[in-house]
Protein backbone atom coordinates (compact mmCIF):
# COMPACT_ATOMS: atom_id res chain seq x y z
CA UNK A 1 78.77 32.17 49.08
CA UNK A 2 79.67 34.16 46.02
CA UNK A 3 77.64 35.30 43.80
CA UNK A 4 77.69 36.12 39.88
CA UNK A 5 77.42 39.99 39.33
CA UNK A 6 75.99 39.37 35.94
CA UNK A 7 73.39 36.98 36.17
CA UNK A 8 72.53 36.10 39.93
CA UNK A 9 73.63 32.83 40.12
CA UNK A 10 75.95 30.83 42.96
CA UNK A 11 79.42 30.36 41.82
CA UNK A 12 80.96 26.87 41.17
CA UNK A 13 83.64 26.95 43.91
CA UNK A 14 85.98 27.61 41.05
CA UNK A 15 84.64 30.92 40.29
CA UNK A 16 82.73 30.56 37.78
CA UNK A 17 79.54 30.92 36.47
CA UNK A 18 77.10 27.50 34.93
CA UNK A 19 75.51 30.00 32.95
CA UNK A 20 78.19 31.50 31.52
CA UNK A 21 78.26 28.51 28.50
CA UNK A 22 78.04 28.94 24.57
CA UNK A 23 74.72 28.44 23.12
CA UNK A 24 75.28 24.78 22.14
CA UNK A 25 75.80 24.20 26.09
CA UNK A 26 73.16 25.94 27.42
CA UNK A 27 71.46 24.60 30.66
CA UNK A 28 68.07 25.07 29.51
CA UNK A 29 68.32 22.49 26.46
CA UNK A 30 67.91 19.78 29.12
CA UNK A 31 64.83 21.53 30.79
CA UNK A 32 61.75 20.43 28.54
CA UNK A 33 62.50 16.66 29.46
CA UNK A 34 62.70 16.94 32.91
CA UNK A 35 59.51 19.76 32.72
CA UNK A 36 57.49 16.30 30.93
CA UNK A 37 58.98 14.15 34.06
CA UNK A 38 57.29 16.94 36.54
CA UNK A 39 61.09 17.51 37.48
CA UNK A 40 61.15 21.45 36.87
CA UNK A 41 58.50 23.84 36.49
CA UNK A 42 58.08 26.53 34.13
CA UNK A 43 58.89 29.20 36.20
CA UNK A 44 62.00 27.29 36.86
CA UNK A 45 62.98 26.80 33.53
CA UNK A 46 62.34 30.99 32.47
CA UNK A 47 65.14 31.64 35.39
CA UNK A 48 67.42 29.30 34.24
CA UNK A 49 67.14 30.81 30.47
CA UNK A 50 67.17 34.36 32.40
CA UNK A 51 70.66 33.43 33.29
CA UNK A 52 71.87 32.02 30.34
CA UNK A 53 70.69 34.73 28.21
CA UNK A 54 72.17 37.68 30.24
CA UNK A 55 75.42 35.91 29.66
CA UNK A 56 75.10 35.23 25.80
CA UNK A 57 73.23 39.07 24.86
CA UNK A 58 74.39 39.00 21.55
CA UNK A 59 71.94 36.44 20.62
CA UNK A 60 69.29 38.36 22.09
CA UNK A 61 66.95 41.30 21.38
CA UNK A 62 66.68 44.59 23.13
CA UNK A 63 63.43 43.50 24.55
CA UNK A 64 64.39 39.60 24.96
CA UNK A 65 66.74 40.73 27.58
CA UNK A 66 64.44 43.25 29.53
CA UNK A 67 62.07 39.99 30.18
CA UNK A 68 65.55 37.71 30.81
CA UNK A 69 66.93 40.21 33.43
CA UNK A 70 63.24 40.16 35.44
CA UNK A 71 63.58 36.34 35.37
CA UNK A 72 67.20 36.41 36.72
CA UNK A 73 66.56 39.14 39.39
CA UNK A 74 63.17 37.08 40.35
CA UNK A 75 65.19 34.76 41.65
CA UNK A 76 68.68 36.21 42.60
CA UNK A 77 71.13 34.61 44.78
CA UNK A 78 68.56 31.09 44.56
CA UNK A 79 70.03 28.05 43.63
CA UNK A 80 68.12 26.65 40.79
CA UNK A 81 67.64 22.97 39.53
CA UNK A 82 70.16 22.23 36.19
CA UNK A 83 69.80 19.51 34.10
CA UNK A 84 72.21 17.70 31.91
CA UNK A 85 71.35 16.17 28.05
């Protein structure tokens, strides 16, 4: 099992990382439906914006990113639930 070295996640097979997406395909935007449906929790959802985030820093703050990087490592090397739109 491999691992991504930025973020924490498992690798598709291919190598590559889910959370590694522009902002228009983040994983998250799927996340408050299926947190109404009792799908996903909250604490759920902050790791899977964790990941996305560390991958995408330019569109966050200094301090966004401190919080993002405790979600990620919270839960490093865990597979977590994604959900399409």
């Amino acid at each position: 099992m491999k691992i991504c070295e930025i973020c924490g996640s498992i690798l598709e097979e291919c190598g590559t990382c889910l959370f590694n997406v522009p902002e228009d395909k983040a994983p998250c935007l799927a996340d408050y439906e299926a947190m109404a449906r009792g799908e996903m929790s909250h604490a759920e959802h902050q790791i899977v914006v964790g990941r996305w985030a560390l991958h995408n820093t330019e569109l966050q703050s200094q301090k966004t990113l401190i919080k993002m990087r405790e979600f990620a490592d919270s839960a490093w090397g865990k597979k977590v639930k994604i959900f399409k739109m």
